[in-house]
N, C-alpha and C. Protein backbone atom coordinates (compact mmCIF):
# COMPACT_ATOMS: atom_id res chain seq x y z
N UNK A 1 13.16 -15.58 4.04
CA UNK A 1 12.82 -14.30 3.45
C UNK A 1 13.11 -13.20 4.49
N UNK A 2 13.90 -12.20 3.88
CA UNK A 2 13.97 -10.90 5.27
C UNK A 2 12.79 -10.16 5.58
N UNK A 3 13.04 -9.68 6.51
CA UNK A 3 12.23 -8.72 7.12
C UNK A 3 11.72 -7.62 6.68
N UNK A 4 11.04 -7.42 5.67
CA UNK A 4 11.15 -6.15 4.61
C UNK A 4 10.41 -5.00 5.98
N UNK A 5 9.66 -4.92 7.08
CA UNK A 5 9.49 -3.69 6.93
C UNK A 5 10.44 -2.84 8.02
N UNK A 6 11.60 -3.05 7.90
CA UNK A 6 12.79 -2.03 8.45
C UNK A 6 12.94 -1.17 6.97
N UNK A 7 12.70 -1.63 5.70
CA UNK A 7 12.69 -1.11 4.57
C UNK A 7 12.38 0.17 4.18
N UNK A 8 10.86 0.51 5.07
CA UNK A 8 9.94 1.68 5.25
C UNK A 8 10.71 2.70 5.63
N UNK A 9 11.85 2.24 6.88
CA UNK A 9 12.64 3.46 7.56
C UNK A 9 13.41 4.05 6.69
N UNK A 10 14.32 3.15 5.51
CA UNK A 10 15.10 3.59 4.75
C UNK A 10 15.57 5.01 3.99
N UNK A 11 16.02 5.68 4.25
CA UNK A 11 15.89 7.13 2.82
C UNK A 11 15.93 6.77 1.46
N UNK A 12 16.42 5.87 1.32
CA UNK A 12 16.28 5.67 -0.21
C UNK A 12 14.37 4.81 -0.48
N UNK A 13 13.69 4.67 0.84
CA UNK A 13 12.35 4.33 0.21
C UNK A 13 11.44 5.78 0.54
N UNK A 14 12.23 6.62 1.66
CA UNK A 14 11.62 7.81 1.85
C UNK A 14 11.92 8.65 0.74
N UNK A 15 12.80 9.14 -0.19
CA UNK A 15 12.74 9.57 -1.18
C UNK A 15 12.07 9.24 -2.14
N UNK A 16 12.31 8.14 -2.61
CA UNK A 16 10.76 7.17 -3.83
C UNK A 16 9.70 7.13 -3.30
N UNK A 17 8.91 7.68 -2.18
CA UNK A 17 8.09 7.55 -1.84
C UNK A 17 7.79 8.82 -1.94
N UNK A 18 8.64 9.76 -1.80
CA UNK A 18 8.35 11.64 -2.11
C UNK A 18 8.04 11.81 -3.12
N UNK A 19 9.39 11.19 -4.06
CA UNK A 19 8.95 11.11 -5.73
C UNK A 19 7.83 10.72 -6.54
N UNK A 20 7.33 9.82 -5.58
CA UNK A 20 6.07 9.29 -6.09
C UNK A 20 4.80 10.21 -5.66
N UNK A 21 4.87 10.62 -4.82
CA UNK A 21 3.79 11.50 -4.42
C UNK A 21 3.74 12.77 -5.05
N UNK A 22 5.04 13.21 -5.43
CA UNK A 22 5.12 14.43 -6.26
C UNK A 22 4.51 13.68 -7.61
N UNK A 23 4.86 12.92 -8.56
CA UNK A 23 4.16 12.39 -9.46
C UNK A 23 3.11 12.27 -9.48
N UNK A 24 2.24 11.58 -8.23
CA UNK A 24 1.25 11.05 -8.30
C UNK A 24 0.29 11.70 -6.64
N UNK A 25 0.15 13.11 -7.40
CA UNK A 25 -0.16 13.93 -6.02
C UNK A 25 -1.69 13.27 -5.99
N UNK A 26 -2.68 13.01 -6.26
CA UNK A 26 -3.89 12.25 -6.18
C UNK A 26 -4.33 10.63 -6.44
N UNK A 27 -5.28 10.18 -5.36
CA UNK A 27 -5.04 8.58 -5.38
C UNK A 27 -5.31 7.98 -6.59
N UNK A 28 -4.43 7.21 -7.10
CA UNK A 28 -4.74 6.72 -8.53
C UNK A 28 -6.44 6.19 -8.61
N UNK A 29 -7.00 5.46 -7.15
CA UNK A 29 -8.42 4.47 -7.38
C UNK A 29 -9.50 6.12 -7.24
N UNK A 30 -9.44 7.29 -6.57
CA UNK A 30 -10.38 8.32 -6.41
C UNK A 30 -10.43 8.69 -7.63
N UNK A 31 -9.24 8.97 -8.77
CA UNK A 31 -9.06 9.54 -9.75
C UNK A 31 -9.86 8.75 -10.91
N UNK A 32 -9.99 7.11 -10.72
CA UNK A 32 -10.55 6.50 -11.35
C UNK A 32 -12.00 6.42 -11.51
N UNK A 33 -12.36 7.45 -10.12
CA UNK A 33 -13.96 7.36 -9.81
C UNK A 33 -14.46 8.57 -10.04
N UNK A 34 -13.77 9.52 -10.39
CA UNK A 34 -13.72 10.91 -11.19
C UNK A 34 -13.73 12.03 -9.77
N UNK A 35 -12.65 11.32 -8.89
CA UNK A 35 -12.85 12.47 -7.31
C UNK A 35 -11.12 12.43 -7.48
N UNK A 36 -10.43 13.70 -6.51
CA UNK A 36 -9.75 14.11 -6.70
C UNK A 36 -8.71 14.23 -4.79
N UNK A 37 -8.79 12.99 -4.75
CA UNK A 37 -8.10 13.12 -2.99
C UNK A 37 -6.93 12.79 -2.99
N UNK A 38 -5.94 13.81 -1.91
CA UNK A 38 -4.86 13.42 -1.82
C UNK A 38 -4.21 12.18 -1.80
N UNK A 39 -3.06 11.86 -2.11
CA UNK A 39 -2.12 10.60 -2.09
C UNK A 39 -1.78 11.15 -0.68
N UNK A 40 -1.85 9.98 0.13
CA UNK A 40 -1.35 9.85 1.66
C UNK A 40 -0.79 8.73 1.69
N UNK A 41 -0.83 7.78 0.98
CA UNK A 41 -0.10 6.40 1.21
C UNK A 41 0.61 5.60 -0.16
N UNK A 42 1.50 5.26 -0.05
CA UNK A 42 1.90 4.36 -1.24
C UNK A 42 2.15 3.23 -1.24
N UNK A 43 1.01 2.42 -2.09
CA UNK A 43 1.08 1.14 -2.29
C UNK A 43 1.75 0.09 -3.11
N UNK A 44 2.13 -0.88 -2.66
CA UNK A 44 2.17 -2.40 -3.62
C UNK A 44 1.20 -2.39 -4.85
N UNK A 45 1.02 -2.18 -5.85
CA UNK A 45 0.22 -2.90 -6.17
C UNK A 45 0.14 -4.32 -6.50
N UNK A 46 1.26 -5.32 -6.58
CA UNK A 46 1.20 -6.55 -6.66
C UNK A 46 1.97 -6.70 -4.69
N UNK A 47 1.26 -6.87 -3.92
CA UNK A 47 1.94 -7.21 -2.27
C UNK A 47 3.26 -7.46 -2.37
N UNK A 48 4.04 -7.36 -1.93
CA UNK A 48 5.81 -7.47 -2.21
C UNK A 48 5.65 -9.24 -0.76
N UNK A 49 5.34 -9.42 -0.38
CA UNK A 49 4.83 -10.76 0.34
C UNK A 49 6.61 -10.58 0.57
N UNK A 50 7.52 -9.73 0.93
CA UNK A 50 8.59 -9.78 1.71
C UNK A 50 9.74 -10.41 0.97
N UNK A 51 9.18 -9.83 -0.65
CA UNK A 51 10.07 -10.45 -1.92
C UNK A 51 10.87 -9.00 -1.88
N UNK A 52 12.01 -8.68 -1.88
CA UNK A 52 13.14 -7.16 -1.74
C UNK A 52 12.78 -7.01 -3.33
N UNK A 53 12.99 -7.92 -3.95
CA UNK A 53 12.84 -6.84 -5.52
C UNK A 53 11.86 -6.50 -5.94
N UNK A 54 10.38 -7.14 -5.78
CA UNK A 54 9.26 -6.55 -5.38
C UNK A 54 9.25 -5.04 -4.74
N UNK A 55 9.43 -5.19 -3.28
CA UNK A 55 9.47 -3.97 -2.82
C UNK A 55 9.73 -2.80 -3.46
N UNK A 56 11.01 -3.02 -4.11
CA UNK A 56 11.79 -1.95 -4.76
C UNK A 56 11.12 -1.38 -6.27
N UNK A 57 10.54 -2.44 -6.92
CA UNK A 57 9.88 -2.45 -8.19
C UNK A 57 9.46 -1.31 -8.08
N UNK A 58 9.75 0.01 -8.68
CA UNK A 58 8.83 1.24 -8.77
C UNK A 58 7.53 1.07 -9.60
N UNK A 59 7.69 0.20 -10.80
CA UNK A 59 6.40 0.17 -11.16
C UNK A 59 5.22 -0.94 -10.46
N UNK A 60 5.71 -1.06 -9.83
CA UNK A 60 4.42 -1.91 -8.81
C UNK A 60 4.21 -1.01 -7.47
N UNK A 61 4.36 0.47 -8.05
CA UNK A 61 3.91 1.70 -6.61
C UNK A 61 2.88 2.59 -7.28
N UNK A 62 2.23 2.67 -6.32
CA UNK A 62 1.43 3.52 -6.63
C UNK A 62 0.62 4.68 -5.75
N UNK A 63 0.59 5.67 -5.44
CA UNK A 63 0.01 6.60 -4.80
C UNK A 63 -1.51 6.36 -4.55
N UNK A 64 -1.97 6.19 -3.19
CA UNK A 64 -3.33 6.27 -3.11
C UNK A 64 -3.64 6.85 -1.64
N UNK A 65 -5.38 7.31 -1.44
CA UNK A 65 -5.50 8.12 0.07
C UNK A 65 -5.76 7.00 1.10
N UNK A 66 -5.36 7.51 2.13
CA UNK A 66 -5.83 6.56 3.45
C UNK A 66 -6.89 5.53 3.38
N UNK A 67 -7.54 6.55 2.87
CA UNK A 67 -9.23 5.43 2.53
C UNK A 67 -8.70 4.17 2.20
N UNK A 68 -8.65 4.00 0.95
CA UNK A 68 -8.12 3.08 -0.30
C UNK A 68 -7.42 2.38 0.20
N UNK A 69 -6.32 3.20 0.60
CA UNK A 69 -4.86 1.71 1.18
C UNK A 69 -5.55 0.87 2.03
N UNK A 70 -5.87 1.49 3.12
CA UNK A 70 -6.68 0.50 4.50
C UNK A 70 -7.77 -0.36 4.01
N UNK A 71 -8.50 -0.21 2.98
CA UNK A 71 -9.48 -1.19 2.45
C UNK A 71 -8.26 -2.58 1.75
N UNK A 72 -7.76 -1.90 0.98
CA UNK A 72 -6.90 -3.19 -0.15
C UNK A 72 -6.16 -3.46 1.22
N UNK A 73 -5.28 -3.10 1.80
CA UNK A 73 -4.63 -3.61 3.08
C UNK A 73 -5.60 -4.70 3.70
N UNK A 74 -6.71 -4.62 4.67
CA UNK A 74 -7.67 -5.40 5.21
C UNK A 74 -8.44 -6.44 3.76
N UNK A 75 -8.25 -6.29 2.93
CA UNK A 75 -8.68 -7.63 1.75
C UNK A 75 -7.60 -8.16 1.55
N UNK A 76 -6.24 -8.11 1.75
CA UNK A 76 -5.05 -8.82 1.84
C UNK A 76 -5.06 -8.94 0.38
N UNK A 77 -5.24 -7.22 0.04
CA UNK A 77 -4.17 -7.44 -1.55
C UNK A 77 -2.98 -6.81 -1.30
């Protein structure tokens, strides 16, 4: 399996990752809790476990804040 995170450096994941934040300017899980915090990070939502078409899957991205990512990150979702 390659090395997906040279992936991160990419422009074509730095652009989908703009795009997504312009879409999804607030964290999808704050929004769910009726609070309203910036998107600072964009996640997997199914872990791409270093699968490339995973990675790429736009609909398995999702905008969420620092908070959020670093929790699901440290539970190894």
């Amino acid at each position: 399996m390659p090395d997906v995170r040279k992936l991160y450096r990419l422009a074509r994941w730095l652009r989908m990752r703009d795009e997504i934040i312009r879409e999804q300017p607030f964290c999808t899980v704050c929004l769910s809790e009726g609070r309203r915090m910036i998107t600072q990070e964009i996640d997997h939502i199914v872990p791409h476990k270093g699968h490339v078409d995973r990675f790429w899957d736009r609909a398995n991205l999702q905008g969420l804040c620092k908070s959020h990512h670093s929790a699901k990150t440290r539970r190894g979702e």
